[in-house]
C-alpha atoms as a PDB file:
ATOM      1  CA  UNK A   1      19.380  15.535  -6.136  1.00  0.00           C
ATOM      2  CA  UNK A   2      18.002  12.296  -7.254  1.00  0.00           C
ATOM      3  CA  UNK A   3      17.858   9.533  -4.569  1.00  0.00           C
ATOM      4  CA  UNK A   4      17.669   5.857  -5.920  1.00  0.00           C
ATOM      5  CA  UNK A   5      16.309   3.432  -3.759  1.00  0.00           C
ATOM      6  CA  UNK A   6      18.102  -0.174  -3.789  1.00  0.00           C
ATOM      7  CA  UNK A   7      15.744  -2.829  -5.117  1.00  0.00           C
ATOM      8  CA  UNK A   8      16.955  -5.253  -2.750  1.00  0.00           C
ATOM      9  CA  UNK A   9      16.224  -3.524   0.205  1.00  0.00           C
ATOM     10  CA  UNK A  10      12.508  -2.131  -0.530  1.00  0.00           C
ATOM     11  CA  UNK A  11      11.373  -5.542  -2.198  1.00  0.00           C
ATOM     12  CA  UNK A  12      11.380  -6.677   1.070  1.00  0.00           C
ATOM     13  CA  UNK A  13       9.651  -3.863   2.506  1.00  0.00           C
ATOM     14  CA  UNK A  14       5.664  -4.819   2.796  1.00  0.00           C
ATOM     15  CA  UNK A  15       3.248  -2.129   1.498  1.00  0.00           C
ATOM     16  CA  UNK A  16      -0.593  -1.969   2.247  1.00  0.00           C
ATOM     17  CA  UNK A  17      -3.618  -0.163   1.654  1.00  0.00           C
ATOM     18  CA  UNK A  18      -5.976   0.372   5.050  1.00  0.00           C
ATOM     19  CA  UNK A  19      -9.710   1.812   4.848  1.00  0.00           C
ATOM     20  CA  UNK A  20     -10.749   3.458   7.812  1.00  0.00           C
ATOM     21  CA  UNK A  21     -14.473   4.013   9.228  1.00  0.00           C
ATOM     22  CA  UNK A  22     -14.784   6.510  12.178  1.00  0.00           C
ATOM     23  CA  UNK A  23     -17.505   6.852  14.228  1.00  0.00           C
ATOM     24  CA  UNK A  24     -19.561  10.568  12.985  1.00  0.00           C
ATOM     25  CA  UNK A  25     -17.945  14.316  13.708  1.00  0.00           C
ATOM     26  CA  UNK A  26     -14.589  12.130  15.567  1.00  0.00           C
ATOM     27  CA  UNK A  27     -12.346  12.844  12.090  1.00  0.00           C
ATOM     28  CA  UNK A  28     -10.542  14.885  13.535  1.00  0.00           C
ATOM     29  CA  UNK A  29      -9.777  12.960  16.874  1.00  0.00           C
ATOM     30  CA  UNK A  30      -8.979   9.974  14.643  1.00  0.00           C
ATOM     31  CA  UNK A  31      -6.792  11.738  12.435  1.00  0.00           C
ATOM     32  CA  UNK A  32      -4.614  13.318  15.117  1.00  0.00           C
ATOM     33  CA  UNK A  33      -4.348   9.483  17.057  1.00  0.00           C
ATOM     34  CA  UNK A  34      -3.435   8.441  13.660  1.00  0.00           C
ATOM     35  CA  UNK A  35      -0.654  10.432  12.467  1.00  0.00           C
ATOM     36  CA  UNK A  36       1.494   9.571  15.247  1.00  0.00           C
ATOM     37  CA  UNK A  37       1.718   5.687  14.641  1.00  0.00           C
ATOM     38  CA  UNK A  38       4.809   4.411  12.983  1.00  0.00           C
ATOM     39  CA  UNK A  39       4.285   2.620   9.744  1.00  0.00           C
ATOM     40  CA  UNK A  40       1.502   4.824   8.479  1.00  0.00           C
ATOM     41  CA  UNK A  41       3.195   5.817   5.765  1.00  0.00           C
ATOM     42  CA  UNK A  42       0.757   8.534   4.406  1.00  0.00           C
ATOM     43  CA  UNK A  43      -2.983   9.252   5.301  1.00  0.00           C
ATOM     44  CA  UNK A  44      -5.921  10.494   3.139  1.00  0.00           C
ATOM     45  CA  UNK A  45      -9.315  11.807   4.306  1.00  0.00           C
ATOM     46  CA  UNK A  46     -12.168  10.524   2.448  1.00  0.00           C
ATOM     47  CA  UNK A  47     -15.530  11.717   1.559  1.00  0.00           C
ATOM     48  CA  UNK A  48     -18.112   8.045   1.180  1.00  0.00           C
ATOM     49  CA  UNK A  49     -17.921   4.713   3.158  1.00  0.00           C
ATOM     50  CA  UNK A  50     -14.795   5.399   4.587  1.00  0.00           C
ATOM     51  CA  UNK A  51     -13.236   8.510   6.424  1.00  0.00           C
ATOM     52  CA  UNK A  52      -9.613   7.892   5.670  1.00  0.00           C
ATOM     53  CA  UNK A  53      -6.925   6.011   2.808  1.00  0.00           C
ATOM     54  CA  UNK A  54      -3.738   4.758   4.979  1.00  0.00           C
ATOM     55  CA  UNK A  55      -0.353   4.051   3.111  1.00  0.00           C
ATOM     56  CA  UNK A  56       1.575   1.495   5.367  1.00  0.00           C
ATOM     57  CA  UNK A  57       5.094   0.294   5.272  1.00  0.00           C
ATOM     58  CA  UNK A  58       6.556  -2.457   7.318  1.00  0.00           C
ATOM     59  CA  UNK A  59       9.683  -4.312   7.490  1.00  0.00           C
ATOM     60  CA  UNK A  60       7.474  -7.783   7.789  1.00  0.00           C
ATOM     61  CA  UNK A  61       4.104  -9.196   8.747  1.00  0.00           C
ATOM     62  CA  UNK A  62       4.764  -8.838  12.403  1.00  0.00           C
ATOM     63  CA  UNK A  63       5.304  -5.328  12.274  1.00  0.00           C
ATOM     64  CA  UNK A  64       2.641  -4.646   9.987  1.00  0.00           C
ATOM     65  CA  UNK A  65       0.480  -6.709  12.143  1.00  0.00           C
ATOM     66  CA  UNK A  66       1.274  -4.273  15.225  1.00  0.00           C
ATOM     67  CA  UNK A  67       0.565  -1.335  13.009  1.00  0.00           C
ATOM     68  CA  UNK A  68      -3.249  -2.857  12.468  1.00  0.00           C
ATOM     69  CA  UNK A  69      -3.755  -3.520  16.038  1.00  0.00           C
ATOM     70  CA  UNK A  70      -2.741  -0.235  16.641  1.00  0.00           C
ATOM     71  CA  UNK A  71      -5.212   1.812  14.167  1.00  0.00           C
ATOM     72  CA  UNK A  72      -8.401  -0.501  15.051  1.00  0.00           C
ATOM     73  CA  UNK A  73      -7.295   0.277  19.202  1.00  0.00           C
ATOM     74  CA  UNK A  74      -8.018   3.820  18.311  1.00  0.00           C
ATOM     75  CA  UNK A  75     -10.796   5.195  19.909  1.00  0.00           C
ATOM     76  CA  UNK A  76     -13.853   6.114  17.377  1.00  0.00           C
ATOM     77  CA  UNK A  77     -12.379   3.542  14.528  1.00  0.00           C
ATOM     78  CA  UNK A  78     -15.469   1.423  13.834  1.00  0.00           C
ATOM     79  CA  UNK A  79     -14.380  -0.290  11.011  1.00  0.00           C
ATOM     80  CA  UNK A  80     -11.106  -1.179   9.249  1.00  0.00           C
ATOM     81  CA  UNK A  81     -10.558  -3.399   6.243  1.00  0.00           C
ATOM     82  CA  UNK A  82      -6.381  -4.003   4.854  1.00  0.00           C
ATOM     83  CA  UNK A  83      -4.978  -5.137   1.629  1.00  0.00           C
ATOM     84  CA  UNK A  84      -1.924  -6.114   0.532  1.00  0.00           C
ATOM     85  CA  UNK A  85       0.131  -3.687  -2.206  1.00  0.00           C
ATOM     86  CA  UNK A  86       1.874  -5.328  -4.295  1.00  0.00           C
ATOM     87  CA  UNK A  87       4.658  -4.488  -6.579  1.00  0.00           C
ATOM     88  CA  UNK A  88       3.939  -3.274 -10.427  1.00  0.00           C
ATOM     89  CA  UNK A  89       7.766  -4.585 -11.120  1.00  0.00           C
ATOM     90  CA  UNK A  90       6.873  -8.045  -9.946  1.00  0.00           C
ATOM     91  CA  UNK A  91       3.311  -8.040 -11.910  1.00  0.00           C
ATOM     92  CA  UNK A  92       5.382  -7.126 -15.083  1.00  0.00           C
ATOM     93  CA  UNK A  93       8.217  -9.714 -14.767  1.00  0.00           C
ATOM     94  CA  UNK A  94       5.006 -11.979 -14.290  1.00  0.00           C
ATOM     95  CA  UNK A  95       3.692 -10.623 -18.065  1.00  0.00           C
ATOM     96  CA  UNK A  96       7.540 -11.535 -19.529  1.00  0.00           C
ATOM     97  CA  UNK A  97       7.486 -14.945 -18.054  1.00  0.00           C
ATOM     98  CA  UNK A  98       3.699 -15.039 -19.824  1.00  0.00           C
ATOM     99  CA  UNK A  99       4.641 -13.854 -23.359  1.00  0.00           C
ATOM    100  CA  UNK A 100       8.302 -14.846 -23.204  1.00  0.00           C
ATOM    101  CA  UNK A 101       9.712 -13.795 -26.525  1.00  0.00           C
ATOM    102  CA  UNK A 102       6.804 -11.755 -27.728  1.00  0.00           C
ATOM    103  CA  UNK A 103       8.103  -8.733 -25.090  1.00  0.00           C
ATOM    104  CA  UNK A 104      10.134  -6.493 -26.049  1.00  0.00           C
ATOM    105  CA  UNK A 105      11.570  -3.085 -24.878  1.00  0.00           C
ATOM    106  CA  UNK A 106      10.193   0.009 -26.308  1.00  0.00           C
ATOM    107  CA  UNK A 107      11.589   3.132 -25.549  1.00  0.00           C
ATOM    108  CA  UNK A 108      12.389   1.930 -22.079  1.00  0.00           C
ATOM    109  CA  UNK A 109       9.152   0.983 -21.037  1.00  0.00           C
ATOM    110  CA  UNK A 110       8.668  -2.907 -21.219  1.00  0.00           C
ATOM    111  CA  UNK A 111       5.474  -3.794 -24.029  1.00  0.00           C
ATOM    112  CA  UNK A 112       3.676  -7.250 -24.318  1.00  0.00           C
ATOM    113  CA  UNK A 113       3.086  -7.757 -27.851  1.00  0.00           C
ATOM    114  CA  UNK A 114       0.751 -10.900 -26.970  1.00  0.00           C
ATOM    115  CA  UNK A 115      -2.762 -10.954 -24.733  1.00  0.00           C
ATOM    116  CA  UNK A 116      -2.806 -12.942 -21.706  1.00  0.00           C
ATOM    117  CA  UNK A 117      -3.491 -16.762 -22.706  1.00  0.00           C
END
């Protein structure tokens, strides 16, 4: 069954990318205080600087802003550091509106003929 999602509803939608430091040997602790906060959208454990990758979804900056205050409240988080997602469709209707007449579609995938000015 193939589910299509309607552009105008998950344009609004607010995606970001959180990086996660945990004090040593509390993974686990963290992880299971993690997985239970709405708006973590999917979590990844990490082997370097950071301990753990968080997807998160909110409806707008205030919720996403309760989301953060929520992971860095969790005991043994030491460090956290956010950024924004955004969209690949609004990054290539940015590349039209660059080469304007040079794009054209190929095969259904959308190819700039030019380089960026």
């Amino acid at each position: 069954m193939l589910i299509r999602l309607d552009w105008e509803v998950t344009r609004k939608m607010i995606l970001a990318i959180s990086l996660i430091k945990v004090v040593p040997d509390q993974e686990k602790a963290v992880y299971y205080a993690l997985k239970d906060i709405d708006g973590i959208r999917s979590m990844y454990h990490l082997f370097g600087d950071h301990d753990f990758l968080l997807i998160l979804e909110a409806e707008d900056s205030s919720d996403l802003n309760q989301t953060l205050d929520k992971i860095i409240e969790v005991n043994s988080v030491s460090a956290m550091q956010t950024m924004l997602a955004g969209s690949s469709r609004g990054f290539q209707r940015h590349v039209n509106e660059i080469c304007g007449e040079a794009c054209r579609i190929d095969g259904g995938k959308e190819l700039c003929l030019n380089a960026f000015p």
